[in-house]
Protein backbone atom coordinates (compact mmCIF):
# COMPACT_ATOMS: atom_id res chain seq x y z
CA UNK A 1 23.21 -12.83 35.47
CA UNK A 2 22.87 -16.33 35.04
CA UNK A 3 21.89 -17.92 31.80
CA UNK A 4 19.81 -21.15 31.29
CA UNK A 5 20.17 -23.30 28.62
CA UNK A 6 20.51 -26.75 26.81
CA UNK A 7 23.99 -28.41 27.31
CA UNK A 8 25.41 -30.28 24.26
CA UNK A 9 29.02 -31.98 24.36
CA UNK A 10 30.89 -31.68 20.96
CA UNK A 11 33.98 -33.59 21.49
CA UNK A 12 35.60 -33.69 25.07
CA UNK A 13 34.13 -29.81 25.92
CA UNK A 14 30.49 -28.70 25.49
CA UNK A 15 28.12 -25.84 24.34
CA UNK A 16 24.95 -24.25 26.02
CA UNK A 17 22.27 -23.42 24.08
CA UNK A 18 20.66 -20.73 25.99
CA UNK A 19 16.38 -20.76 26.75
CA UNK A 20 16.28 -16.81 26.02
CA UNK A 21 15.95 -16.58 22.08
CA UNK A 22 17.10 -12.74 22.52
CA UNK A 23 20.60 -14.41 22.97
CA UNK A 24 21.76 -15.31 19.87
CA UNK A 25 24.87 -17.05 20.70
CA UNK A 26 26.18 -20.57 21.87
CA UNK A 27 28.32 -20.45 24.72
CA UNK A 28 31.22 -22.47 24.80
CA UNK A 29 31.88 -24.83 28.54
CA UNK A 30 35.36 -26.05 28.79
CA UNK A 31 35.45 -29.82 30.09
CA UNK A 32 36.47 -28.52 33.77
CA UNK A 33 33.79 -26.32 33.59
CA UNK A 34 30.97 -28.42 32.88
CA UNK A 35 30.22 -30.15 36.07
CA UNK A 36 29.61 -33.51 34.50
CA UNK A 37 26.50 -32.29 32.27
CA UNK A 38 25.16 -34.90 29.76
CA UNK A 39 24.24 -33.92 26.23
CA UNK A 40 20.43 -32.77 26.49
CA UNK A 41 20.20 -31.87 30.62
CA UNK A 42 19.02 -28.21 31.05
CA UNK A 43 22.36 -25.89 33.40
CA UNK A 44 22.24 -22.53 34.20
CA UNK A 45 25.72 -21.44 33.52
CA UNK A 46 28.00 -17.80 34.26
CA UNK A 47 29.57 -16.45 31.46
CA UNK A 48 32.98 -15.50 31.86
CA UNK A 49 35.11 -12.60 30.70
CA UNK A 50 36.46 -12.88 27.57
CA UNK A 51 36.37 -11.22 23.77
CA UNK A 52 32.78 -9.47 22.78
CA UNK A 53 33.41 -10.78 18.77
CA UNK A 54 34.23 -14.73 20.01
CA UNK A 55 31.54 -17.00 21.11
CA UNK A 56 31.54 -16.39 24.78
CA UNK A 57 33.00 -19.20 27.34
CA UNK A 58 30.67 -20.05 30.53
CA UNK A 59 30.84 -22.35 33.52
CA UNK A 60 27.82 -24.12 34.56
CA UNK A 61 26.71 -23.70 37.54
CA UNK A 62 23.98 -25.83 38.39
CA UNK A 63 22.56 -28.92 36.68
CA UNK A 64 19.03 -28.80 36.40
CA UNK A 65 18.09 -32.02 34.97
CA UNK A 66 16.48 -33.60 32.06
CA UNK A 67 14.60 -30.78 29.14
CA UNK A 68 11.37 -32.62 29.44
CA UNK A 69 11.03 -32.86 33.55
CA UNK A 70 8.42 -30.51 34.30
CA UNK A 71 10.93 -28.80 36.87
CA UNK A 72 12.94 -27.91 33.78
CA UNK A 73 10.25 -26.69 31.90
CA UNK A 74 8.94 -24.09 35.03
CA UNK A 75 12.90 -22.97 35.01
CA UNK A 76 13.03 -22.19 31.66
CA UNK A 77 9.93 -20.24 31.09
CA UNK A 78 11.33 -18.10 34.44
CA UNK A 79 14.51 -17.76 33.02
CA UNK A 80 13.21 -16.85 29.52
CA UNK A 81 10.61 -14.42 30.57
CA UNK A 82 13.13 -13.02 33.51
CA UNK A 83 10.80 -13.65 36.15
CA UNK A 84 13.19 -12.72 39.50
CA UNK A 85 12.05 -16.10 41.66
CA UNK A 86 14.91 -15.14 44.56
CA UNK A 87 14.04 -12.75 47.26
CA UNK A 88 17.00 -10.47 48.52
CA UNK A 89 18.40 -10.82 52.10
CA UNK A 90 16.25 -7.34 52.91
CA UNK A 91 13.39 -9.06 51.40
CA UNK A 92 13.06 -11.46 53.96
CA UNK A 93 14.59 -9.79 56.29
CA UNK A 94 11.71 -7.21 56.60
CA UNK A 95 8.61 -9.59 56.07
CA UNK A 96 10.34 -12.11 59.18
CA UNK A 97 10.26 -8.55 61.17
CA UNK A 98 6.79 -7.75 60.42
CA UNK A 99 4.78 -7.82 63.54
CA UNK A 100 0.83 -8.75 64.06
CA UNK A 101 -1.14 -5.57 64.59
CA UNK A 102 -3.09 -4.21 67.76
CA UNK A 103 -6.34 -2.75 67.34
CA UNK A 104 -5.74 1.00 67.65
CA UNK A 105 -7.81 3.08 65.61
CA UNK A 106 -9.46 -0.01 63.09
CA UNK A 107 -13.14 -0.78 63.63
CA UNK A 108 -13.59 -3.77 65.69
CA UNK A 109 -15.05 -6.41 63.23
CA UNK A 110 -14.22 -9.55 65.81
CA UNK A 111 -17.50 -10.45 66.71
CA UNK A 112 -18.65 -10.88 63.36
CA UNK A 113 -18.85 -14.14 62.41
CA UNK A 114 -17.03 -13.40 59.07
CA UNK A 115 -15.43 -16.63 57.43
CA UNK A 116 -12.67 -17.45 54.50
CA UNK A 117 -13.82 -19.56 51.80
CA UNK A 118 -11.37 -21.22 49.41
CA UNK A 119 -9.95 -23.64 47.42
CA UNK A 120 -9.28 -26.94 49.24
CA UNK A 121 -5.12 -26.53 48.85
CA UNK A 122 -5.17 -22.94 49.20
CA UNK A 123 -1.65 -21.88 51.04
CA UNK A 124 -2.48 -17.94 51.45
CA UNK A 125 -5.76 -16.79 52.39
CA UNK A 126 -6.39 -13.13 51.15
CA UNK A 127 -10.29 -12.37 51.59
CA UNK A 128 -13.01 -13.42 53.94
CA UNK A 129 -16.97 -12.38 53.91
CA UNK A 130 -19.76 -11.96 55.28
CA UNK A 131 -23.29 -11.40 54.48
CA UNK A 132 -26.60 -10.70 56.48
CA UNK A 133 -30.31 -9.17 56.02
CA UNK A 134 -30.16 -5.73 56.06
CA UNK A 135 -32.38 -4.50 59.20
CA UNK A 136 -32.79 -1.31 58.06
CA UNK A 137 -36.82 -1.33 57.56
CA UNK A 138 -36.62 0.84 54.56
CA UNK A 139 -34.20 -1.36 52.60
CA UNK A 140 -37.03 -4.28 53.08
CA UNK A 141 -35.40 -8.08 51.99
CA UNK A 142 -32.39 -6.03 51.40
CA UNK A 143 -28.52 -7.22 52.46
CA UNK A 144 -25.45 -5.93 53.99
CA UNK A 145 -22.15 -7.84 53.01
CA UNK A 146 -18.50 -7.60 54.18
CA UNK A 147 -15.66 -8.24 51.93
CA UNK A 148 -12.60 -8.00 54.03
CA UNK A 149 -9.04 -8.20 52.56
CA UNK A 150 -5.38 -8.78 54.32
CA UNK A 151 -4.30 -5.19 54.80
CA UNK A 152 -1.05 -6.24 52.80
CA UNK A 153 -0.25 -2.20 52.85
CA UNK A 154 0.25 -2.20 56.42
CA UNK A 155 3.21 -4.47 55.90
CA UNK A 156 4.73 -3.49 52.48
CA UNK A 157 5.27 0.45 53.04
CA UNK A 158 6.33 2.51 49.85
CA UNK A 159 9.71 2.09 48.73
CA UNK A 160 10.66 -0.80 51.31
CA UNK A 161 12.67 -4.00 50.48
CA UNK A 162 9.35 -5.84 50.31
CA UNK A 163 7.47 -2.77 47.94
CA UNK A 164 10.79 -2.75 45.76
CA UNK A 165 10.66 -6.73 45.69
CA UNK A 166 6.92 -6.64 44.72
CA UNK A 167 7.55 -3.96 41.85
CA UNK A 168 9.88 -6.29 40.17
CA UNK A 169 7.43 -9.18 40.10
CA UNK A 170 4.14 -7.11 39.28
CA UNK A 171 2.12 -10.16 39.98
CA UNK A 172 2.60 -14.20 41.18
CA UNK A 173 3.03 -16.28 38.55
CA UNK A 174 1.88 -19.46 38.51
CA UNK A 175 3.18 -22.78 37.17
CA UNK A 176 1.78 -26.78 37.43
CA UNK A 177 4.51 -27.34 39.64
CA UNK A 178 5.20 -23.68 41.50
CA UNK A 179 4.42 -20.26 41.91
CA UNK A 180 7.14 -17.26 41.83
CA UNK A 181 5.20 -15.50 44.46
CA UNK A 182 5.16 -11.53 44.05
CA UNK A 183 5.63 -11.62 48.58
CA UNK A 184 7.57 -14.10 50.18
CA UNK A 185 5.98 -16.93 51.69
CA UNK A 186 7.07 -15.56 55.80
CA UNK A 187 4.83 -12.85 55.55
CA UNK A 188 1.62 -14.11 52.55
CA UNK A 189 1.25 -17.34 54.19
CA UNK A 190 1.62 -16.13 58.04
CA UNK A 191 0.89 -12.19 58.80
CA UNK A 192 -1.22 -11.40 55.79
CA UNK A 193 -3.62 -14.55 55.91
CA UNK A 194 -6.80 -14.28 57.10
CA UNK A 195 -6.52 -17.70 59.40
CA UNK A 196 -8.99 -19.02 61.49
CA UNK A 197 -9.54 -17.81 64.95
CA UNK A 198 -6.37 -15.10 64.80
CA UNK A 199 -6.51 -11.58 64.70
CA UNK A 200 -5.90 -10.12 61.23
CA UNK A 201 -5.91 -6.45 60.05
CA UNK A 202 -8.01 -5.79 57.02
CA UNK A 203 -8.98 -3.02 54.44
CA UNK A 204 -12.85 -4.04 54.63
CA UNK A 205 -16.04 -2.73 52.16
CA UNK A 206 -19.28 -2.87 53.35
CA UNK A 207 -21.74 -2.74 50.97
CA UNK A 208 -26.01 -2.15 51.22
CA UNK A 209 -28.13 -3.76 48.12
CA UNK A 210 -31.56 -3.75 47.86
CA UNK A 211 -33.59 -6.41 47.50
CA UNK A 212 -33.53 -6.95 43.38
CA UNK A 213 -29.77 -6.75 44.07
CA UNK A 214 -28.83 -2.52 43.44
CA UNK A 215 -26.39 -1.51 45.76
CA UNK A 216 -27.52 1.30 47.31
CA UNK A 217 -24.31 2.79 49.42
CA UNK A 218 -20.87 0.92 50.46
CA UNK A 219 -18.16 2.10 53.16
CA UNK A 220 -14.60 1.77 53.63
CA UNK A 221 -12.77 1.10 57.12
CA UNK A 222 -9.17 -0.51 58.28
CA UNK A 223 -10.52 -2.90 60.34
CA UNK A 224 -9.13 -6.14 62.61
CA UNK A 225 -11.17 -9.64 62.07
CA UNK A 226 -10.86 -12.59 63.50
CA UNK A 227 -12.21 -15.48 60.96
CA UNK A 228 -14.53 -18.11 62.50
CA UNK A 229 -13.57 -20.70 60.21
CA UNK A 230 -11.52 -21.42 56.95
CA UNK A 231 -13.89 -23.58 54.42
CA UNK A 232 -13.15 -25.28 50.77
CA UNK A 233 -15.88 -24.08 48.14
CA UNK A 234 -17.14 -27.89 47.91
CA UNK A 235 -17.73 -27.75 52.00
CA UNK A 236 -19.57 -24.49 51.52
CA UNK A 237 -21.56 -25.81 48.72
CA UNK A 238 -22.32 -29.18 50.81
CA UNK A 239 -23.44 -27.63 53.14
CA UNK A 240 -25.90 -25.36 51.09
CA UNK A 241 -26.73 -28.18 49.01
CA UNK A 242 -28.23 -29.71 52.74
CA UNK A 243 -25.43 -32.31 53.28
CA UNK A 244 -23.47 -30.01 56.11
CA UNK A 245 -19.94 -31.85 57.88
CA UNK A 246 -19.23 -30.88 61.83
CA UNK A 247 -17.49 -28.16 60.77
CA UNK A 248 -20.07 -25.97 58.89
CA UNK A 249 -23.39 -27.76 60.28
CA UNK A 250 -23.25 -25.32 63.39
CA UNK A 251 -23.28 -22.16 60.94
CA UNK A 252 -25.25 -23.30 58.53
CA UNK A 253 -28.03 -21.00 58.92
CA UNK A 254 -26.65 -17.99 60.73
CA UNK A 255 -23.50 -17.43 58.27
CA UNK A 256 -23.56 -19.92 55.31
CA UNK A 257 -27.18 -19.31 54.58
CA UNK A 258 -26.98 -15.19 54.42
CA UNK A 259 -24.32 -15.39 51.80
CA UNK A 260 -26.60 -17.66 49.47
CA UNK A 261 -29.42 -15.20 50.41
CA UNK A 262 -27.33 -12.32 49.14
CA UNK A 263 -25.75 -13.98 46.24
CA UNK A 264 -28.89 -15.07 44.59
CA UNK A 265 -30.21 -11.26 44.75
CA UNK A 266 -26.64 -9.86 43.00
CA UNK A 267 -26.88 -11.92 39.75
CA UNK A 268 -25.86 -9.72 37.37
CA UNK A 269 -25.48 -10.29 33.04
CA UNK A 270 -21.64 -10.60 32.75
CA UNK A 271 -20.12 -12.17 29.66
CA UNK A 272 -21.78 -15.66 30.25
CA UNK A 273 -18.79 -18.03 28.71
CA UNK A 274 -18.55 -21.61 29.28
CA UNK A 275 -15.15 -22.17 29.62
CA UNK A 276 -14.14 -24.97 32.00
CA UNK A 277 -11.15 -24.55 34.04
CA UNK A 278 -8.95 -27.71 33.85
CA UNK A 279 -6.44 -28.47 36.68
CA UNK A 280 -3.01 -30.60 35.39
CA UNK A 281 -2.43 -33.32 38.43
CA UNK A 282 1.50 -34.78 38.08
CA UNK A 283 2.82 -38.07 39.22
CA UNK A 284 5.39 -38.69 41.50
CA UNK A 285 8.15 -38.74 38.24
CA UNK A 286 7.00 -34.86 37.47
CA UNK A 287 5.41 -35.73 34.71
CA UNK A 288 1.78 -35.29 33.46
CA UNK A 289 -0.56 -37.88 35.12
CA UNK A 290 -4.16 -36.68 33.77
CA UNK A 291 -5.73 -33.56 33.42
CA UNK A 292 -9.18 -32.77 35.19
CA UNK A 293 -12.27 -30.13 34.74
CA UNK A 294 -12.42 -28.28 37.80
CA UNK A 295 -15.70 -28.35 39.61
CA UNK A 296 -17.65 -25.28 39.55
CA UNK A 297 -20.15 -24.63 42.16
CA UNK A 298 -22.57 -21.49 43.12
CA UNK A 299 -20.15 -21.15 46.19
CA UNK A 300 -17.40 -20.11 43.54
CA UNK A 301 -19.82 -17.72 41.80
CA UNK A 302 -20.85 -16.19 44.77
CA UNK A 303 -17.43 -15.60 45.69
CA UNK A 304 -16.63 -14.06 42.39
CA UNK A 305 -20.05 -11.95 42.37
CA UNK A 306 -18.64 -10.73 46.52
CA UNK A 307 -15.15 -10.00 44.88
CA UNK A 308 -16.32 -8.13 41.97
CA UNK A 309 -18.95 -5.55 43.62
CA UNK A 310 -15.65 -4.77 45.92
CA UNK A 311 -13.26 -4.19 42.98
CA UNK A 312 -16.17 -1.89 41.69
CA UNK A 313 -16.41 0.00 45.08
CA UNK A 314 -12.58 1.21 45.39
CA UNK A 315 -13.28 2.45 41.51
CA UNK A 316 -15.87 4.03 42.52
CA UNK A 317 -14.73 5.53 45.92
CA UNK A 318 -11.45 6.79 43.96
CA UNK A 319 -13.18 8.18 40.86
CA UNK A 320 -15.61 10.00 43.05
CA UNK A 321 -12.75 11.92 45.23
CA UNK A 322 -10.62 11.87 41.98
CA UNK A 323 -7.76 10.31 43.24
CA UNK A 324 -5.50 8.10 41.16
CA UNK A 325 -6.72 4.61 40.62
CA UNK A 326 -4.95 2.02 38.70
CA UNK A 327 -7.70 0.41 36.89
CA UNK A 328 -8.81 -3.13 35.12
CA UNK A 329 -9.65 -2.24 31.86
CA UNK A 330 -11.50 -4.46 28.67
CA UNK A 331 -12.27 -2.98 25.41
CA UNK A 332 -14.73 -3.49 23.24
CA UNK A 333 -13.84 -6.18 20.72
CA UNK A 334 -11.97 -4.93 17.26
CA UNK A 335 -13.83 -4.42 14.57
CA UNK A 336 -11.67 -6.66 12.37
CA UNK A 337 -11.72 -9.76 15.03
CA UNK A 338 -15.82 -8.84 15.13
CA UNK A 339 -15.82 -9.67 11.11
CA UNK A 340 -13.63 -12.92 11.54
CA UNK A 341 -15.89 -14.54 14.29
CA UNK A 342 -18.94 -13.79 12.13
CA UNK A 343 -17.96 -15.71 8.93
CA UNK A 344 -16.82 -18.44 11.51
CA UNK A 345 -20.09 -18.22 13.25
CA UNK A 346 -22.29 -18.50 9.83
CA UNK A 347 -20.82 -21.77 9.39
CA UNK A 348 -22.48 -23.19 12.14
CA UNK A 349 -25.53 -21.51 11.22
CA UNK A 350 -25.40 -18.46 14.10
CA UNK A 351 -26.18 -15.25 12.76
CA UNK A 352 -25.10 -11.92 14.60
CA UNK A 353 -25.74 -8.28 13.72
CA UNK A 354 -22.55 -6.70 14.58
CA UNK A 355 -23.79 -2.71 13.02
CA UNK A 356 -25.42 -1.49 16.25
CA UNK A 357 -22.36 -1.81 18.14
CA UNK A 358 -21.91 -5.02 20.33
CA UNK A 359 -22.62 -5.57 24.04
CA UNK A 360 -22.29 -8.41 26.77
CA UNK A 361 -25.87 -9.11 25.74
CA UNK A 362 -24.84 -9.49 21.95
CA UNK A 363 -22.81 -12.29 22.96
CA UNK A 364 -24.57 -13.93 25.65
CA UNK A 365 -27.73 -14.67 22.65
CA UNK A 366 -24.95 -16.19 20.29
CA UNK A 367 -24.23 -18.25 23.09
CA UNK A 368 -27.89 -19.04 23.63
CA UNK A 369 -27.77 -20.42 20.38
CA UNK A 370 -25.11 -23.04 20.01
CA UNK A 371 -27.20 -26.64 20.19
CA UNK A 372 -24.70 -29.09 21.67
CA UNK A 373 -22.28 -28.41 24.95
CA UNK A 374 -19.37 -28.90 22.33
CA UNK A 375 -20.48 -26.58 20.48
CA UNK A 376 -21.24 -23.74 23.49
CA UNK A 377 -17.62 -24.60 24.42
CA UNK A 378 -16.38 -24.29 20.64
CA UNK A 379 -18.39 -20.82 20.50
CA UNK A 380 -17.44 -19.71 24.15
CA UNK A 381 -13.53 -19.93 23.03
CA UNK A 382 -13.95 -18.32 19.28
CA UNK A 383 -15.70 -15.55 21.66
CA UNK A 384 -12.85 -15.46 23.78
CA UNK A 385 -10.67 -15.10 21.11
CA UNK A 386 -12.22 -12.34 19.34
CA UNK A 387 -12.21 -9.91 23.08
CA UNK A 388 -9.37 -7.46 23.46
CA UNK A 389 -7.02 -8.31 26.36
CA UNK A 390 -7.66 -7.01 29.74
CA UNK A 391 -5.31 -4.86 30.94
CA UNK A 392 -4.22 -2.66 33.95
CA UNK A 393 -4.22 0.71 33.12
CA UNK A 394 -4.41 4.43 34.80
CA UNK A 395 -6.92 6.08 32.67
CA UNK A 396 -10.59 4.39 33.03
CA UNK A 397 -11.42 2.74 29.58
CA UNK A 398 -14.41 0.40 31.37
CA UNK A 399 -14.97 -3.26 31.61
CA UNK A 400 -16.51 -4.59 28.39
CA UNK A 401 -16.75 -8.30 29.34
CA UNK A 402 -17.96 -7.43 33.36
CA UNK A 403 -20.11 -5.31 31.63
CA UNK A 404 -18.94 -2.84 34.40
CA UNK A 405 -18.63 1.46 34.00
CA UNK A 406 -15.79 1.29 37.07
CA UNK A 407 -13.71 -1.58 37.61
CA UNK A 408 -10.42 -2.07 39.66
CA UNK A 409 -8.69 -5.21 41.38
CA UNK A 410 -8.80 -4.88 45.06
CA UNK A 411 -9.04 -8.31 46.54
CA UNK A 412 -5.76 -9.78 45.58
CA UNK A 413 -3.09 -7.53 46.99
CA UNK A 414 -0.64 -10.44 48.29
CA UNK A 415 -0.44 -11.68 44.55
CA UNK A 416 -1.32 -8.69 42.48
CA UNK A 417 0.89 -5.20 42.91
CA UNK A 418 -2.36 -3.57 41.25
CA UNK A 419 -4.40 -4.08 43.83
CA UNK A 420 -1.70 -3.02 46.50
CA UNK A 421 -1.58 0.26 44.99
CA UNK A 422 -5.28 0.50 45.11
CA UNK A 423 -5.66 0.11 48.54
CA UNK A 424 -2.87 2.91 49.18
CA UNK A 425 -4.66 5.11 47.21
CA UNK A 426 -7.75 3.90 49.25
CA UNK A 427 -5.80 4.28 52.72
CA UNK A 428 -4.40 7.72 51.32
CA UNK A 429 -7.50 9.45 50.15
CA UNK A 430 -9.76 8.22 52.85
């Protein structure tokens, strides 16, 4: 395929030096081949036949530009990692077929007034909720919440352009400037978006928790919704926080309200780290303009707290009729990053008894004890650093960090080929 690289002249012809370290060699350009490149501008280039013991000979194709526009630098971490960022013709061709969905056999979820919140430039909408007291007069100042998700297995069938498309990828990636997406954009931004006021079809959970926040029971069902309204987290939160705009004032109480209710009863003892997301905003030249902390408000927890009793659900749905489940798995910390993080930690004075085997907990009263918020930030990264890596994985090895016994990804299936296969094994067993 193609090759990226750094063009150099050296006399009247050139060289590429190519992005991917695995290839060792320069490759020479001929003048006529070189499409006018300028010593230091980023090509991607085609390699032409020649002898395998000679440096090869290649023809660029395309100048990219500069090496330090941020374009440049998104191309060459695709091209080094091999990140496929072009969809074949049957690719597209299949997601531009794809046609909405009549009701048929899905439960009717429509007149629920079940909305998507999300980040204020979100392009592809993949989960909406809703929440409510349960009136079950047993399960007294319990809930009932819906987590509904894009039912992206309706559209991307086993061993279809699209599934074979989505295999390559594995996941979106994401870059300041772009994301490869793992679907293309006709069918994630359009057929598989939960929109307002549209019919969508969903894989939905419904879940029961009692009122000190135990979930007592949850159900599965391929469902069609119709979302009342898209919202940003900070319009959500506004609105909570009593300072409502036209578009969430008339729901306040009946929709927004409920989910707060039902939130505020889940809290559960994760691995508490302070770790502030930071956001990289570009000026018009591509380059870097300032870099921000992003905002976090209880709307985003309760979000994540909605998302995560789901993911546990389909674990627990497919380790209970012992189907296969492709699981999100966290080890326990090594032993020998455990012993580097304590002598770190002594020198600021925090002591930790790592013998009796370490727990969310453990960690969560080192945090309590750094003084300063540099220092809970300094400590909330060394802790980071010392945790294994998560990783997908088809045997269940647990969720150290979630502090979770069965954990899966399930809300993400337009970004994450994980959580596609979960909800075929979901649609499959049940």
């Amino acid at each position: 395929g193609p090759v990226l690289g750094v063009y150099s002249k050296v006399g009247k012809d050139g060289r590429v030096q190519p992005t991917n370290r695995k290839l060792k060699k320069e490759i020479i350009i001929r003048h006529e081949n070189s499409l006018g490149a300028q010593s230091g501008e980023v090509v991607l280039c085609d390699i032409l036949p020649g002898k395998a013991l000679a440096l090869p000979e290649g023809r660029v194709t395309q100048r990219v530009g500069p090496l330090d526009d941020a374009t440049s630098v998104s191309l060459i971490a695709i091209h080094t990692h091999g990140i496929p960022d072009i969809f074949d013709d049957a690719a597209i061709e299949q997601a531009l077929a794809a046609q909405p969905v009549s009701l048929g056999t899905r439960t009717d979820l429509r007149p629920l007034p079940i909305i998507a919140i999300d980040p204020a430039d979100a392009r592809d909408r993949d989960d909406a909720v809703w929440a409510a007291p349960d009136d079950d007069p047993a399960n007294e100042g319990g809930w009932q919440v819906i987590v509904a998700i894009a039912d992206v297995a309706h559209y991307v069938t086993h061993g279809s352009p699209l599934d074979q498309a989505a295999r390559d990828r594995g996941n979106s990636v994401y870059f300041p400037d772009r994301v490869v997406p793992m679907l293309p954009h006709e069918l994630s931004s359009d057929l598989c978006s939960l929109h307002e006021n549209v019919d969508r079809p969903v894989m939905a959970v419904k879940m029961w928790f009692d009122a000190t926040g135990n979930k007592l029971r949850h159900q599965f069902m391929r469902a069609m919704i119709r979302s009342l309204a898209s919202l940003s987290y900070r319009q959500v939160q506004d609105a909570h926080d009593g300072h409502p705009d036209e578009k969430t004032a008339p729901i306040y109480e009946d929709v927004i309200r409920p989910l707060y209710g039902a939130y505020e009863a889940l809290k559960r003892q994760p691995l508490d780290l302070d770790l502030p997301e930071r956001w990289i905003e570009f000026g018009e030249d591509g380059f870097i303009k300032a870099v921000h902390k992003r905002e976090r408000f209880a709307a985003h927890m309760l979000i994540e707290e909605f998302m995560i009793q789901a993911n546990v659900s389909a674990a627990e749905t497919l380790v209970k009729r012992k189907q296969p489940c492709m699981f999100r798995v966290h080890e326990p910390p090594a032993a020998d990053k455990l012993a580097g993080l304590q002598e770190t930690l002594a020198e600021m004075d925090i002591r930790f008894a790592k013998g009796q085997g370490v727990t969310t907990a453990t960690f969560n009263r080192i945090l309590a004890q750094a003084k300063t918020e540099i220092d809970k930030e300094l400590v909330s990264s060394l802790i980071l650093r010392s945790q294994s890596q998560a990783v997908y994985s088809p045997e269940n090895l647990h969720h150290f960090g979630l502090h979770l016994q069965n954990y899966a990804h399930f809300t993400s299936p337009i970004r994450r080929y994980a959580d596609l296969l979960v909800h075929r094994s979901l649609i499959a067993t049940l």
